[in-house]
N, C-alpha and C. Protein backbone atom coordinates (compact mmCIF):
# COMPACT_ATOMS: atom_id res chain seq x y z
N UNK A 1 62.00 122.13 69.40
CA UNK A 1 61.23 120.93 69.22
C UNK A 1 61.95 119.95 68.29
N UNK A 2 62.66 120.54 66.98
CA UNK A 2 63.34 119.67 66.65
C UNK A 2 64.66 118.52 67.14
N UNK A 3 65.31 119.38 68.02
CA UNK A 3 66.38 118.90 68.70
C UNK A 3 65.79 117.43 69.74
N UNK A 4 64.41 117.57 70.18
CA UNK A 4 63.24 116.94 70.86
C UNK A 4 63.10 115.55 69.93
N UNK A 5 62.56 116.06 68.72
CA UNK A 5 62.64 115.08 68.00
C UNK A 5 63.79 114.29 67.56
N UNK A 6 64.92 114.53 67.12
CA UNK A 6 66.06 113.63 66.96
C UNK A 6 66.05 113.07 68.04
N UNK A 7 66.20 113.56 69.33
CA UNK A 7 67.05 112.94 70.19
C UNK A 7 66.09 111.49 70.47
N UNK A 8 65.35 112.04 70.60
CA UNK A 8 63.83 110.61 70.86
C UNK A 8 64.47 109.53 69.15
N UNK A 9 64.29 110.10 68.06
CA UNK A 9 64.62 108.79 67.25
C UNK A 9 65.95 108.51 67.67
N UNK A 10 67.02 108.90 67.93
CA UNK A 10 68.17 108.41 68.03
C UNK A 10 68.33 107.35 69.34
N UNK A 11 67.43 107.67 69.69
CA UNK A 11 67.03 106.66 71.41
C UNK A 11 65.98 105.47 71.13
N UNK A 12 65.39 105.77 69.80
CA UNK A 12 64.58 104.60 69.37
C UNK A 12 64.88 103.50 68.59
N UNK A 13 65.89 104.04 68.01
CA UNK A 13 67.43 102.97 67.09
C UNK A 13 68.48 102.52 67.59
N UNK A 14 69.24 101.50 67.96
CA UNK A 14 70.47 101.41 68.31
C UNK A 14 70.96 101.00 67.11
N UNK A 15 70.35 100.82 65.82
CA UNK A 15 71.27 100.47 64.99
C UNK A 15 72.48 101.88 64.27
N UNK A 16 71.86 103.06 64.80
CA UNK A 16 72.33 104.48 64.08
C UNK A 16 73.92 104.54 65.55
N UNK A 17 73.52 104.12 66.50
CA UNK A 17 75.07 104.17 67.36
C UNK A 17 75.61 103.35 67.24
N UNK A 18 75.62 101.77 66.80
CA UNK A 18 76.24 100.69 66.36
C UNK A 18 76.83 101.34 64.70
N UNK A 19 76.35 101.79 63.92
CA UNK A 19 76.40 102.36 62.70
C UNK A 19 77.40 103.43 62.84
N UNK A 20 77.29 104.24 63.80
CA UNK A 20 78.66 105.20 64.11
C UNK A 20 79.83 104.64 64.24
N UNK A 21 79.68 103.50 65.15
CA UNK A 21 80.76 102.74 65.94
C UNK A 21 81.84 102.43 65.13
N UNK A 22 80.60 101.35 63.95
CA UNK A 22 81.40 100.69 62.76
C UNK A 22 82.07 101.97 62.01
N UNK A 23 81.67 102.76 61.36
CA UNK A 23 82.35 104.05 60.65
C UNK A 23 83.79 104.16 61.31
N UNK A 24 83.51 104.51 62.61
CA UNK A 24 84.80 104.85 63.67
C UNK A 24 85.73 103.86 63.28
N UNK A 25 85.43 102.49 63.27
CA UNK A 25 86.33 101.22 63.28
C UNK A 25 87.37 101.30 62.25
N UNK A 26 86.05 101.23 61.01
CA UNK A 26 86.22 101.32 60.03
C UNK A 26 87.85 102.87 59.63
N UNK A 27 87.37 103.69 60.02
CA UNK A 27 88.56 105.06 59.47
C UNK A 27 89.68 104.56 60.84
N UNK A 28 89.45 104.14 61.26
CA UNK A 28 90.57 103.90 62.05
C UNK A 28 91.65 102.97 61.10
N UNK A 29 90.76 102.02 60.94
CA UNK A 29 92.05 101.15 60.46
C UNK A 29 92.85 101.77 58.77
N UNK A 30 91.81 102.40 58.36
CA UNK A 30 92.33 102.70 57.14
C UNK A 30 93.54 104.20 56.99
N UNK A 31 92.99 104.71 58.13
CA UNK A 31 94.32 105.62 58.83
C UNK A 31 95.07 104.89 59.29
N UNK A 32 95.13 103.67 59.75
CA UNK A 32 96.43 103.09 60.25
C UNK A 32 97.17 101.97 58.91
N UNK A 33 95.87 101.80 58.15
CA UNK A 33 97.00 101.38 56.67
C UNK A 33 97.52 102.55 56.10
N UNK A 34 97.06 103.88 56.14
CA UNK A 34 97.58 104.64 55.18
C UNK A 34 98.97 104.79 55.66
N UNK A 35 98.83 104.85 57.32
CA UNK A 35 100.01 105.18 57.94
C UNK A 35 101.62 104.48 57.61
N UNK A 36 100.88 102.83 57.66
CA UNK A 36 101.78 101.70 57.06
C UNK A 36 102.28 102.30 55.35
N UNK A 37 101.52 102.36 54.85
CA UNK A 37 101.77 102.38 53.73
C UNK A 37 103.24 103.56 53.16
N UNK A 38 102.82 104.65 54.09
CA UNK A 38 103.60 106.01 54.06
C UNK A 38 104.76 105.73 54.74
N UNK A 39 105.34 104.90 55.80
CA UNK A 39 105.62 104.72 56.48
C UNK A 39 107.05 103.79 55.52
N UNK A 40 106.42 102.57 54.78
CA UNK A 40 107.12 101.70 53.94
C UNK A 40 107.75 103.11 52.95
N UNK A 41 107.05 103.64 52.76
CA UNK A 41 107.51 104.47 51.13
C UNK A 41 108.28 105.45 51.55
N UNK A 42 108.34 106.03 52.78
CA UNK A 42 109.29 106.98 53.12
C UNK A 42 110.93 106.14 53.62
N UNK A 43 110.58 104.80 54.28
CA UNK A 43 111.77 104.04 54.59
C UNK A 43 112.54 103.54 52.75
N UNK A 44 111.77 103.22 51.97
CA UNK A 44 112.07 103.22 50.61
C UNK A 44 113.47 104.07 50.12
N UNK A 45 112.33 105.41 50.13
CA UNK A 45 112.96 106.24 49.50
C UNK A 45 114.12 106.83 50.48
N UNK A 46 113.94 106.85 51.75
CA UNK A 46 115.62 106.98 52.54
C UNK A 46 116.49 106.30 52.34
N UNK A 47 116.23 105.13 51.86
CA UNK A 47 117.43 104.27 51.71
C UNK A 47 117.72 104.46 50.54
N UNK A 48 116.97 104.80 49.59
CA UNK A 48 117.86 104.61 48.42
C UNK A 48 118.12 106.19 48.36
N UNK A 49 118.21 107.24 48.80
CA UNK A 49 118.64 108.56 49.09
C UNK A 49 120.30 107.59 49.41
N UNK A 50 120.31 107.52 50.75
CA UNK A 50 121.56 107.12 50.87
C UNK A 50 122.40 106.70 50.56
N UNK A 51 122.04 105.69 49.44
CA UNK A 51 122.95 105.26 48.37
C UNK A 51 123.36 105.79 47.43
N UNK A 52 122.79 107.01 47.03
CA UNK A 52 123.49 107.98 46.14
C UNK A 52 124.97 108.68 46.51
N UNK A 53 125.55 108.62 45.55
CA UNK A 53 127.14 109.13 45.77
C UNK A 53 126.80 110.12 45.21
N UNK A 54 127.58 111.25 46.26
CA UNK A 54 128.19 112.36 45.19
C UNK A 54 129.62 112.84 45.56
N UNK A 55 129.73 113.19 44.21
CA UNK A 55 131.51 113.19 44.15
C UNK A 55 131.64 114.97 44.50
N UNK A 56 132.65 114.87 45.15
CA UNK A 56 133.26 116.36 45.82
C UNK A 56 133.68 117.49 44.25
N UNK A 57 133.08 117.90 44.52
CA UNK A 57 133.90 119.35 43.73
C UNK A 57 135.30 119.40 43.22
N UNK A 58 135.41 119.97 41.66
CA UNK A 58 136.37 119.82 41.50
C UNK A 58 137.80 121.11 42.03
N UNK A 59 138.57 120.44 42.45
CA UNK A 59 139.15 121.74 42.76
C UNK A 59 138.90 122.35 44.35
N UNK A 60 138.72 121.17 44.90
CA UNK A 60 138.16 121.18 46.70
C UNK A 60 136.96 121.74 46.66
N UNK A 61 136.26 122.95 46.16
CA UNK A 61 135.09 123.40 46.45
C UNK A 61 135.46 124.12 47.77
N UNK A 62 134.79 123.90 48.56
CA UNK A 62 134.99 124.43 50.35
C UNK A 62 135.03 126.20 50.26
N UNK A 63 135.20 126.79 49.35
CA UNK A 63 135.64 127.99 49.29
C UNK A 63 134.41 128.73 49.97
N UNK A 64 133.09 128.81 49.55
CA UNK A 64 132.03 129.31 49.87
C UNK A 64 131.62 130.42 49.23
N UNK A 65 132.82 130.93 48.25
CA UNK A 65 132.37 132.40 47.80
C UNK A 65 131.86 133.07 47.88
N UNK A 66 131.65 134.30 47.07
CA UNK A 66 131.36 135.49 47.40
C UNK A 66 131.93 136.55 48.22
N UNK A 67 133.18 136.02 48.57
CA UNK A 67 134.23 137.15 48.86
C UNK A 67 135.23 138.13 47.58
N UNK A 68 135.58 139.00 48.00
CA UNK A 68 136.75 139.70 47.25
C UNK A 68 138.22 138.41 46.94
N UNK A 69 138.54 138.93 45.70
CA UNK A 69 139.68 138.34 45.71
C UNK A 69 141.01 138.33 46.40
C-alpha cells in the first residue's frame, strides 16, 4: 500500500520530476567543470614535468648492477 501511495503523490506533482531533472542538470555540469578543472591541472603539471632536466650519472651510470665483479 505504501508503494500505492507514493506513486499516486509522485503523479500528483510535476514539480518533484522537474526537481529531479534540475538536480541531473545541475551534477552534470559540475562534473563537467570538475573535469575542466583536472584536466587544466594535469596539462600544468605535464608541462612543467617536462621541463625538468636531469643530468646523467656520473661516470655513465648504464651499468645496472648487482652483478659480480
Amino acid at each position: 500500500m505504501e508503494l500505492r501511495r507514493r506513486f499516486a503523490l509522485a503523479r500528483s506533482t510535476e514539480d518533484r520530476g522537474a526537481s529531479a531533472i534540475e538536480w541531473v542538470i545541475i551534477t552534470g555540469v559540475l562534473v563537467a567543470l570538475a573535469a575542466a578543472v583536472g584536466l587544466i591541472i594535469f596539462n600544468l603539471v605535464q608541462g612543467r614535468a617536462e621541463q625538468i632536466q636531469i643530468p646523467d650519472a656520473p661516470g655513465g651510470g648504464g651499468g645496472g648492477g648487482g652483478g659480480a665483479p
